[in-house]
N, C-alpha and C. Protein backbone atom coordinates (compact mmCIF):
# COMPACT_ATOMS: atom_id res chain seq x y z
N UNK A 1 13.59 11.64 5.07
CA UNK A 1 13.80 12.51 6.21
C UNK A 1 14.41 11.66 7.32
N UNK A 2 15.38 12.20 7.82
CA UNK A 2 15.81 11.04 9.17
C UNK A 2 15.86 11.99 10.20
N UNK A 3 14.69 11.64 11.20
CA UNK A 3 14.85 12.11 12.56
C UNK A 3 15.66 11.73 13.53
N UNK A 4 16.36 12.74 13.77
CA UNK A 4 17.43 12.93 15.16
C UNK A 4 16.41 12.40 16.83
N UNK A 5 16.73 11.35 17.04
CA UNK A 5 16.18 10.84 18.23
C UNK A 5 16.60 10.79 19.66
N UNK A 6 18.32 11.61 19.76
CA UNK A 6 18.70 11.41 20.80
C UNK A 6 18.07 11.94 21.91
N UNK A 7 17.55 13.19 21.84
CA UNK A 7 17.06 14.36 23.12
C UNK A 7 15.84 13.82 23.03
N UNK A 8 14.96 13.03 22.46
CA UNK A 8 13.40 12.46 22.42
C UNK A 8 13.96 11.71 23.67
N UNK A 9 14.34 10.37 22.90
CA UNK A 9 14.90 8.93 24.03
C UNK A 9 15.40 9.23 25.12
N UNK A 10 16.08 10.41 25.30
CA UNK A 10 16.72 10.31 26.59
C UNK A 10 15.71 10.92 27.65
N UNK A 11 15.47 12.12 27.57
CA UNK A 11 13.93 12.10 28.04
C UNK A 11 12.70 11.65 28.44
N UNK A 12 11.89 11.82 29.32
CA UNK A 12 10.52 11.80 29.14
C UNK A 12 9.77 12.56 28.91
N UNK A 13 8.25 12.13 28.24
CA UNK A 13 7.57 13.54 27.53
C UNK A 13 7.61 14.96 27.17
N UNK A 14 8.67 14.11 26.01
CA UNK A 14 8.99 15.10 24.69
C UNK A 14 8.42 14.62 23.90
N UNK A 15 7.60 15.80 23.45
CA UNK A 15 7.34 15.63 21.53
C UNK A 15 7.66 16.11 20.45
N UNK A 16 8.18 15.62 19.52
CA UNK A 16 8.69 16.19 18.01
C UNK A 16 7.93 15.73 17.10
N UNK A 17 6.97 17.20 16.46
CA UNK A 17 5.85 16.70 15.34
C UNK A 17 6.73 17.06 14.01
N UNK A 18 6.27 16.28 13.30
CA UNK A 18 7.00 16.32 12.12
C UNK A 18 5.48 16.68 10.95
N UNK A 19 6.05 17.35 9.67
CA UNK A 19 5.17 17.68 8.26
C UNK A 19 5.98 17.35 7.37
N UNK A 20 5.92 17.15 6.35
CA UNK A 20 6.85 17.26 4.79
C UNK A 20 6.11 16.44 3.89
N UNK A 21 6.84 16.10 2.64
CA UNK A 21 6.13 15.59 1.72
C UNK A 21 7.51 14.71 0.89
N UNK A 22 6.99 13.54 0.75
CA UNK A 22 7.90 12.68 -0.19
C UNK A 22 7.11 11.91 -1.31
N UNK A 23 8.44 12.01 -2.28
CA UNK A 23 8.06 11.90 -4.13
C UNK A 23 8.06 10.65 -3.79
N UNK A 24 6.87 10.24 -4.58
CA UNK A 24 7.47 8.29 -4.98
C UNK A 24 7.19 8.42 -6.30
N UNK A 25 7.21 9.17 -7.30
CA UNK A 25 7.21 9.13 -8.85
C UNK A 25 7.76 8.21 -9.52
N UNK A 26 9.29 7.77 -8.70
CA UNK A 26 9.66 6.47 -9.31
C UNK A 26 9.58 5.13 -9.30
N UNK A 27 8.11 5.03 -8.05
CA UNK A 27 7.99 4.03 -7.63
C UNK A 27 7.11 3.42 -8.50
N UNK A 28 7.31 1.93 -8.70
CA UNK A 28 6.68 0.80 -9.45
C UNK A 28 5.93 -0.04 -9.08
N UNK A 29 4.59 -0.24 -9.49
CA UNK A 29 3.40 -0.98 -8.69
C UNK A 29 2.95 -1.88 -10.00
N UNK A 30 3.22 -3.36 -9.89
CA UNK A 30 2.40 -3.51 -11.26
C UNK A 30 2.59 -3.23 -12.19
N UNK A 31 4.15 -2.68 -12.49
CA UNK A 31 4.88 -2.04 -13.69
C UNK A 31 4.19 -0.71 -14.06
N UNK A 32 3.55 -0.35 -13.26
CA UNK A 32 3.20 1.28 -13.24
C UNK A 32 3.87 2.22 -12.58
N UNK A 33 3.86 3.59 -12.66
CA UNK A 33 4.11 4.62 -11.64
C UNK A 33 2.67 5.13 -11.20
N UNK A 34 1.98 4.77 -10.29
CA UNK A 34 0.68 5.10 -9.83
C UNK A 34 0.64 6.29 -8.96
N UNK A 35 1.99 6.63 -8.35
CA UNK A 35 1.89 7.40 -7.14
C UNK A 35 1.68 8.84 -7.98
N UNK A 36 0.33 9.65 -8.09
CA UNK A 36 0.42 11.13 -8.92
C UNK A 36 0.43 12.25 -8.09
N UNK A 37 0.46 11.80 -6.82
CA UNK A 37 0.98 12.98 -6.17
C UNK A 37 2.21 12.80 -4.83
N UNK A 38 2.38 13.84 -4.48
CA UNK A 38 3.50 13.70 -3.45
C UNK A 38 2.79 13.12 -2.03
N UNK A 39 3.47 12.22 -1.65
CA UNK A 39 2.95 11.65 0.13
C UNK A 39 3.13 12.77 0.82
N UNK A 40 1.72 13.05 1.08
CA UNK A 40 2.02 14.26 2.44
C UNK A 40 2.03 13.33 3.69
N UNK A 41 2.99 13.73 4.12
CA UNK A 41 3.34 12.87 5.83
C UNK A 41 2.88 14.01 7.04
N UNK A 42 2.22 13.66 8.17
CA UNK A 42 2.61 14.60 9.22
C UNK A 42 2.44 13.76 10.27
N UNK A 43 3.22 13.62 11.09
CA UNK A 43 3.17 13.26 12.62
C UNK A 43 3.94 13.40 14.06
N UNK A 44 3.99 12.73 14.95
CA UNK A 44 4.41 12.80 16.03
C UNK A 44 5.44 11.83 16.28
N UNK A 45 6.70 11.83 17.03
CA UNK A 45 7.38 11.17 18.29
C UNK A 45 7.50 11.27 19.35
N UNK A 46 6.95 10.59 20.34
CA UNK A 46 6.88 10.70 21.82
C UNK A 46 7.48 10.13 22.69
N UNK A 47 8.14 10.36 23.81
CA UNK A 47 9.12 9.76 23.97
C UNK A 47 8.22 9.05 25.62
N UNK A 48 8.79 7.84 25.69
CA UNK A 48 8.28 7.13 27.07
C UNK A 48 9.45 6.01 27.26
N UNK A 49 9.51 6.95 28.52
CA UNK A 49 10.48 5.52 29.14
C UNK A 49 11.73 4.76 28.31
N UNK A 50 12.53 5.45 27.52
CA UNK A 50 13.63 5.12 27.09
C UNK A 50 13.57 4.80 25.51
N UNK A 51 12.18 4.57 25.42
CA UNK A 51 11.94 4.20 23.92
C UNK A 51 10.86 5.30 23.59
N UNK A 52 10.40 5.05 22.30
CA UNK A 52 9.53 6.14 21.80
C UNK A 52 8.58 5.98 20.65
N UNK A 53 7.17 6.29 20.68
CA UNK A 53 6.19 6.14 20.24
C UNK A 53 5.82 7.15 18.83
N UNK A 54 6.30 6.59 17.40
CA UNK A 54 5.60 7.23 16.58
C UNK A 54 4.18 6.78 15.88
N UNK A 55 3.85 8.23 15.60
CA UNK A 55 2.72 7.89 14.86
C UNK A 55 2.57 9.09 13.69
N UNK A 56 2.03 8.26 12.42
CA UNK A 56 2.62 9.04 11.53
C UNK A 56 1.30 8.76 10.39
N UNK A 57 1.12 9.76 9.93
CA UNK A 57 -0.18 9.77 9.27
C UNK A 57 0.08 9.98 7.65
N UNK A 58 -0.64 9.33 6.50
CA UNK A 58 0.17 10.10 5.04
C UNK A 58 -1.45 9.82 4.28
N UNK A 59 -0.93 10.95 3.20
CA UNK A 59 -2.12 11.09 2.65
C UNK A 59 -1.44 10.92 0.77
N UNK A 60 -2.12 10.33 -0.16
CA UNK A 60 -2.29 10.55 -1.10
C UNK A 60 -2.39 10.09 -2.51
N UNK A 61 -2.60 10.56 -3.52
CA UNK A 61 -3.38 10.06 -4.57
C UNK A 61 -2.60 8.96 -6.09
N UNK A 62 -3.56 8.23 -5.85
CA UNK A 62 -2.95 7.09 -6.86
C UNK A 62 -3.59 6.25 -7.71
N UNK A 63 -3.18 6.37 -9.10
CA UNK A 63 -3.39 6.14 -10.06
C UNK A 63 -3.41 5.00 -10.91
N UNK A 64 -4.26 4.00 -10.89
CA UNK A 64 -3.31 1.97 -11.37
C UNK A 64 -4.56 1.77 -12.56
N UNK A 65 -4.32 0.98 -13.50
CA UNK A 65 -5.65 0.48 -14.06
C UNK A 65 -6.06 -0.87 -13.28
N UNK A 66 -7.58 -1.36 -13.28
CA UNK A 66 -8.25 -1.91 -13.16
C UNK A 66 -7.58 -3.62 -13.46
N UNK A 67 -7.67 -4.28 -12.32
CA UNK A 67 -6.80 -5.66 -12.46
C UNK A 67 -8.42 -6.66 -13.05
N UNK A 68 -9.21 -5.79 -13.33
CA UNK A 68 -10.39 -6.69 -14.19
C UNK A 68 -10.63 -5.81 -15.33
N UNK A 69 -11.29 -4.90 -15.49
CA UNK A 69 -11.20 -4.41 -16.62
C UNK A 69 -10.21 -3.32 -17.85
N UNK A 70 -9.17 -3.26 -16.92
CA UNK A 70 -7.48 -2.28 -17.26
C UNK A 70 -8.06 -1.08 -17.96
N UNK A 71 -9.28 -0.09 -17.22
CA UNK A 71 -9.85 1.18 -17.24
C UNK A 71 -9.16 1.43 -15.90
N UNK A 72 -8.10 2.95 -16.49
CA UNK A 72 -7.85 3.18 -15.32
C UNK A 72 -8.01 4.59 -14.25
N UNK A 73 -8.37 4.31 -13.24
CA UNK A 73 -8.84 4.46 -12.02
C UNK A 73 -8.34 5.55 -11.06
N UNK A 74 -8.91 6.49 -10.55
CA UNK A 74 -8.31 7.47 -9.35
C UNK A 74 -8.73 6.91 -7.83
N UNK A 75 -8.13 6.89 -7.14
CA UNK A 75 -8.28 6.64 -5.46
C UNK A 75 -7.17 7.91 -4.57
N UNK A 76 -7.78 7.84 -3.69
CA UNK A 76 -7.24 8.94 -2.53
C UNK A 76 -6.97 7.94 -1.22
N UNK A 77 -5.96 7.81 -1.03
CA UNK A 77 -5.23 6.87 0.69
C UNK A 77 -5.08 7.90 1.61
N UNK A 78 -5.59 7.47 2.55
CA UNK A 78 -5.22 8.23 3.78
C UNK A 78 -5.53 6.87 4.65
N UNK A 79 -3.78 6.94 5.00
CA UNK A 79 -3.07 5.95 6.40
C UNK A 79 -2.37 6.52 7.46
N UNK A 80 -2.67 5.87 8.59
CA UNK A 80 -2.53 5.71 9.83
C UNK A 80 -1.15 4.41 10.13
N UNK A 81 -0.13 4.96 10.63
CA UNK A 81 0.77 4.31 11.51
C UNK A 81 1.44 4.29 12.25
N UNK A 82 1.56 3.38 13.54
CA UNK A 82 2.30 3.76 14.53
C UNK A 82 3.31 2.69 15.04
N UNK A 83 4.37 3.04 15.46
CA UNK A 83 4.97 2.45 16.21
C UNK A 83 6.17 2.59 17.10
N UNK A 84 6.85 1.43 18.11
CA UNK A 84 7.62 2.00 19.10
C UNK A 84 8.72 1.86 18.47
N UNK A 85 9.71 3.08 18.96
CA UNK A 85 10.76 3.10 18.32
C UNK A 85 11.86 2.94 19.74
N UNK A 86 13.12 1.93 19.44
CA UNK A 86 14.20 1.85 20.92
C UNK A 86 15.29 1.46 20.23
N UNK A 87 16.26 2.51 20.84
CA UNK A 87 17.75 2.02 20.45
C UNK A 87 18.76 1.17 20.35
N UNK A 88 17.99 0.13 20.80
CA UNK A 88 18.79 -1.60 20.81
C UNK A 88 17.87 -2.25 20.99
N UNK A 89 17.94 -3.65 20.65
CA UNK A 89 16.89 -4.72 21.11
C UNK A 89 18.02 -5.64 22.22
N UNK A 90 17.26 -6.50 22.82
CA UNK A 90 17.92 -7.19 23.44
C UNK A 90 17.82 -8.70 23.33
N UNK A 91 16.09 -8.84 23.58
CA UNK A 91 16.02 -10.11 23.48
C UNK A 91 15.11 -11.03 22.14
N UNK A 92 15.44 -10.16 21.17
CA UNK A 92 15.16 -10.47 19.41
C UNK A 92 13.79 -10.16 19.36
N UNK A 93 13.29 -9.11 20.01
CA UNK A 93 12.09 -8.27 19.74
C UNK A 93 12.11 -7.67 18.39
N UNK A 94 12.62 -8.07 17.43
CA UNK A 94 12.92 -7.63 16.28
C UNK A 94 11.55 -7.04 15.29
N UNK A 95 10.18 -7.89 15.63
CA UNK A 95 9.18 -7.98 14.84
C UNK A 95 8.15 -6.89 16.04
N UNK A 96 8.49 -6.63 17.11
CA UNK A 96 7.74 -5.56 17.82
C UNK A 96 8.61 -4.27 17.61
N UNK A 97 9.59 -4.11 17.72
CA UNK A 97 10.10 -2.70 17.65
C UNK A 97 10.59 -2.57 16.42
N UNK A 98 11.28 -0.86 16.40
CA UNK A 98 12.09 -0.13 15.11
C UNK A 98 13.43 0.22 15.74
N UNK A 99 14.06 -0.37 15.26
CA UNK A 99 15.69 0.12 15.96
C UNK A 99 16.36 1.40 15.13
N UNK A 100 16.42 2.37 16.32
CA UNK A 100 16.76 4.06 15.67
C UNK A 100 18.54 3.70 16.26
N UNK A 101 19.11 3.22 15.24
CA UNK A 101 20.53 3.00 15.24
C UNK A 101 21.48 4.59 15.47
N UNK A 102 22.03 4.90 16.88
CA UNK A 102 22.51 5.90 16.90
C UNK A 102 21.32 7.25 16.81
N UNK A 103 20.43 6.44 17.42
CA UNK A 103 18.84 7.77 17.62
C UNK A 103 18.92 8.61 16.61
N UNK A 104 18.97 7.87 15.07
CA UNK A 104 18.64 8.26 14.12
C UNK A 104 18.06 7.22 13.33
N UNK A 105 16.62 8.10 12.68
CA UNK A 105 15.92 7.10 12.09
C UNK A 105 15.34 7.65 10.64
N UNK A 106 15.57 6.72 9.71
CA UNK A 106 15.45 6.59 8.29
C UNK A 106 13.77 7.10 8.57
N UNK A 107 12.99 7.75 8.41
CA UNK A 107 11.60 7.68 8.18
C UNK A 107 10.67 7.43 7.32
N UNK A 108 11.55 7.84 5.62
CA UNK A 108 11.18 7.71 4.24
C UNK A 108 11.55 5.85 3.98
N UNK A 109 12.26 5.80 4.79
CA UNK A 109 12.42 4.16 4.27
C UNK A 109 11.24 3.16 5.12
N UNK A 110 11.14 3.85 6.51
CA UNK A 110 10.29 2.89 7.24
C UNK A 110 8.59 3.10 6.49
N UNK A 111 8.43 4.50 6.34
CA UNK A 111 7.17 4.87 5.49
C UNK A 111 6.87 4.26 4.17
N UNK A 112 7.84 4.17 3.49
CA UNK A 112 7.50 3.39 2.14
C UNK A 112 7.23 2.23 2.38
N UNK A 113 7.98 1.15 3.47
CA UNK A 113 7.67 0.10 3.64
C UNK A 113 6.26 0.00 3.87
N UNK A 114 5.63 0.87 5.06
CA UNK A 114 4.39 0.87 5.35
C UNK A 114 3.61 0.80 4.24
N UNK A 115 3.53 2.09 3.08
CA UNK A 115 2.93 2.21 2.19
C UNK A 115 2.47 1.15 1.49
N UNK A 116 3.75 0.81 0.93
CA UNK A 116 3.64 -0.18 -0.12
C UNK A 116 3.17 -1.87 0.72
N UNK A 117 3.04 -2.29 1.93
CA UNK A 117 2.53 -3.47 2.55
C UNK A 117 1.12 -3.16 2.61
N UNK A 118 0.68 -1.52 2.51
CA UNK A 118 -0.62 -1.55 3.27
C UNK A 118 -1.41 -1.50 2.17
N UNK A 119 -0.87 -1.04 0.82
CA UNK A 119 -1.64 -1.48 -0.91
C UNK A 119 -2.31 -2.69 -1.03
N UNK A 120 -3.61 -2.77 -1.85
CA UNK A 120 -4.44 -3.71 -1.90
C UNK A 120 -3.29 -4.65 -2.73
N UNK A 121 -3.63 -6.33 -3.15
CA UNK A 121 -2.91 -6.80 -3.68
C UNK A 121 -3.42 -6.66 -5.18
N UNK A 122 -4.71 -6.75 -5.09
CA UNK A 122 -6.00 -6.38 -6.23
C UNK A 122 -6.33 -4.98 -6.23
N UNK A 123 -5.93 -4.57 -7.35
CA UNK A 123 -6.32 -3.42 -7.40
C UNK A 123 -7.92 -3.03 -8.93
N UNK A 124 -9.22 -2.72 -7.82
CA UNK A 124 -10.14 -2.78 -8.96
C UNK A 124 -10.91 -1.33 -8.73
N UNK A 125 -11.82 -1.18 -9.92
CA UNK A 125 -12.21 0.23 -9.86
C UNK A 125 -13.52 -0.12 -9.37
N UNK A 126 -13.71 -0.59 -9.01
CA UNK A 126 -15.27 -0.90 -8.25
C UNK A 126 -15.26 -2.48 -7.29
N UNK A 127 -15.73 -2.76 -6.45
CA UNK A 127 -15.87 -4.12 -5.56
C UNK A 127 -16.70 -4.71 -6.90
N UNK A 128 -17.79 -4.38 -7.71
CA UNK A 128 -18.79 -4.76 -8.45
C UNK A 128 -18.18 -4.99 -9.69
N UNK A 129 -16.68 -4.87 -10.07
CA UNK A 129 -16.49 -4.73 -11.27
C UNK A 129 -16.37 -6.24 -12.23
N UNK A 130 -17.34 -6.02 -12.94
CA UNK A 130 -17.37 -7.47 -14.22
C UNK A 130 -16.03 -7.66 -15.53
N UNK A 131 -15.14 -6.49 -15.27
CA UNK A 131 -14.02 -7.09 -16.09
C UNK A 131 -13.93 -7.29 -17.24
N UNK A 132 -13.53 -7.71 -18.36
CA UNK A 132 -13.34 -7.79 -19.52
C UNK A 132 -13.98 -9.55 -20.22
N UNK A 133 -14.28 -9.21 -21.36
CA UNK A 133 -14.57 -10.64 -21.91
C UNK A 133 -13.86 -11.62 -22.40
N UNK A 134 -13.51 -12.39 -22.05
CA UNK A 134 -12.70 -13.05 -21.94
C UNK A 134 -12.40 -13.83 -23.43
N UNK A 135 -13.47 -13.44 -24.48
CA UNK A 135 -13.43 -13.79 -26.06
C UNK A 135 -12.99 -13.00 -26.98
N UNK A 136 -14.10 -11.76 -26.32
CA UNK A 136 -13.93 -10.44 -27.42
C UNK A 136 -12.66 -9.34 -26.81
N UNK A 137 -12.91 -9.34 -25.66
CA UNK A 137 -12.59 -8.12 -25.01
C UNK A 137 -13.40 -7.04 -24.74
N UNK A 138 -14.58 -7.40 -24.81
CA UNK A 138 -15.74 -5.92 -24.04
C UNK A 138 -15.17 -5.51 -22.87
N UNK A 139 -15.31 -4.80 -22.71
CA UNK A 139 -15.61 -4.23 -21.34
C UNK A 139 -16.64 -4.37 -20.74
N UNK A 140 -17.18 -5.66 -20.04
CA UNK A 140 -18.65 -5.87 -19.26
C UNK A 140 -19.12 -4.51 -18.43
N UNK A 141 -18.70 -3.93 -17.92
CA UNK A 141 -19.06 -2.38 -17.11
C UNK A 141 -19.63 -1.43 -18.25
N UNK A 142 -19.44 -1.43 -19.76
CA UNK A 142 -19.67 -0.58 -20.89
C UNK A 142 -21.26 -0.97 -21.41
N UNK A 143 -21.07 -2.33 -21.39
CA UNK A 143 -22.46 -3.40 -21.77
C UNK A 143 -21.92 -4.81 -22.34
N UNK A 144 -22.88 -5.29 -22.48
CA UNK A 144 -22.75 -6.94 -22.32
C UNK A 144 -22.40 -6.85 -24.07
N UNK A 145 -21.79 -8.26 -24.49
CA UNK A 145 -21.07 -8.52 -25.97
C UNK A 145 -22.07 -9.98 -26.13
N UNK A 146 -21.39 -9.93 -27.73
CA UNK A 146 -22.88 -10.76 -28.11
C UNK A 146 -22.37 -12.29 -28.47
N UNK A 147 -20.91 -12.61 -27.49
CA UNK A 147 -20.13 -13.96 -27.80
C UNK A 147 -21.33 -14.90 -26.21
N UNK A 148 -21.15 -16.34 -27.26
CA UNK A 148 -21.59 -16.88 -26.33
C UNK A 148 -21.06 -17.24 -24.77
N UNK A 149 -21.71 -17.26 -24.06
CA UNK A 149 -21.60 -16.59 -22.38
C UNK A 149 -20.84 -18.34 -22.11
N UNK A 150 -21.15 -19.51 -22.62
CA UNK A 150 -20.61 -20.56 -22.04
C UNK A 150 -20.11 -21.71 -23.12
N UNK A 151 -19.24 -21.77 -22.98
CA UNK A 151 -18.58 -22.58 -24.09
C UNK A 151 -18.01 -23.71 -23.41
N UNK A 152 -18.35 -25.06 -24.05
CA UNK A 152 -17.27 -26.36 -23.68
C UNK A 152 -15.73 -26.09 -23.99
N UNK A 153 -15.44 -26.78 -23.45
CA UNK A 153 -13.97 -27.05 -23.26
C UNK A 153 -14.09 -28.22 -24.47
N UNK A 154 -12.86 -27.98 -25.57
CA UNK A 154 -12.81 -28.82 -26.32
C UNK A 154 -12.68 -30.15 -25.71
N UNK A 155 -11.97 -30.61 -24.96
CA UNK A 155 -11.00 -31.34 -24.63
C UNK A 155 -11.88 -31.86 -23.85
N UNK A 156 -13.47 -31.23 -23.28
CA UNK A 156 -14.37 -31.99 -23.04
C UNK A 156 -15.33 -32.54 -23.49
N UNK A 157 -15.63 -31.99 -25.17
CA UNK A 157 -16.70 -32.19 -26.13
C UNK A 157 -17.26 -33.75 -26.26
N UNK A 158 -16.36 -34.88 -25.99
CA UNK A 158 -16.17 -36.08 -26.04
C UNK A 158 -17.54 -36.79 -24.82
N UNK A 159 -17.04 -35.68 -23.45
CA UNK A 159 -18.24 -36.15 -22.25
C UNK A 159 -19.53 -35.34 -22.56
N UNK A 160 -19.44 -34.53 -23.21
CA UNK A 160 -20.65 -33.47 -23.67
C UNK A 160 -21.77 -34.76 -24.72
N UNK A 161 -21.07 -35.47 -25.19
CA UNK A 161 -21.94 -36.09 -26.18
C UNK A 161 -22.65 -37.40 -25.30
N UNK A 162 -21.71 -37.33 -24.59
CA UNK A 162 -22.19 -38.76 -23.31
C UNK A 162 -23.26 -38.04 -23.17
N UNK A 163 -23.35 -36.98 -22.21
CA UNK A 163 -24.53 -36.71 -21.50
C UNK A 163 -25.82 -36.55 -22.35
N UNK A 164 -25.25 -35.72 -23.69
CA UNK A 164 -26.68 -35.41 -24.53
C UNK A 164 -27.20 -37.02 -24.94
């Protein structure tokens, strides 16, 4: 969606609320498509003093397996973001503002960015989750497997005999 920003910016207190919904079906997380439903977006632009204040809210549901046990997992996002938007920078404010080039602004591009920075880097189906076995392949969350829990390192068997 690209919002038309000229009559916001030039102004003071104007607001333009925005609703819609954007696909990320083709988007790739982890060599997945996780995104299973459409981003519902809705928010505001407000205009102050030559520049202008969005805030933009998105909601929705996504789908990844488990980066410990690869059972995979439903979660529901609901994010919050805001920021000032001004038609030139001047003095390389580059990392505080959004430059609406010609008071038009990409929104699906600045939103995905958001999205996808504000994703865990770990993605697990529980804070508690015990993950897979690292011999057999159990699934520790299913029940415990009957390989032994601690094994030498070959390559240390040599100091193992020191100590015994």
């Amino acid at each position: 969606m690209i919002l038309e920003l000229k009559k916001i910016m030039l102004s003071d207190g104007e607001v333009l609320p925005f609703t819609y919904e954007m696909s990320f079906s083709s988007t790739t997380v982890n060599g997945f498509h996780p995104f299973v439903s459409p981003v519902a977006v809705t928010g505001t632009v407000q205009s102050h003093a030559g520049s202008a204040k969005l805030d933009a809210r998105v909601s929705f549901d996504f789908e990844i397996p488990c980066d410990r046990c690869t059972t995979e997992f439903r979660t529901h996002y609901d994010l919050s973001f805001s920021h000032t938007v001004v038609s030139s920078l001047t003095d390389g404010d580059s990392d505080l503002y959004i430059v609406a080039e010609e008071y038009r602004l990409d929104l699906d591009a600045l939103l995905r960015e958001d999205i996808l920075l504000e994703l865990p880097t770990r993605f697990l189906c529980s804070p508690d989750c015990k993950g897979l076995c690292p011999q057999c392949g159990q699934n520790r969350n299913q029940g415990m497997c009957q390989c032994v829990s601690r094994q030498t390192d070959p390559r240390l068997a040599v100091l193992k005999q020191l100590i015994d």
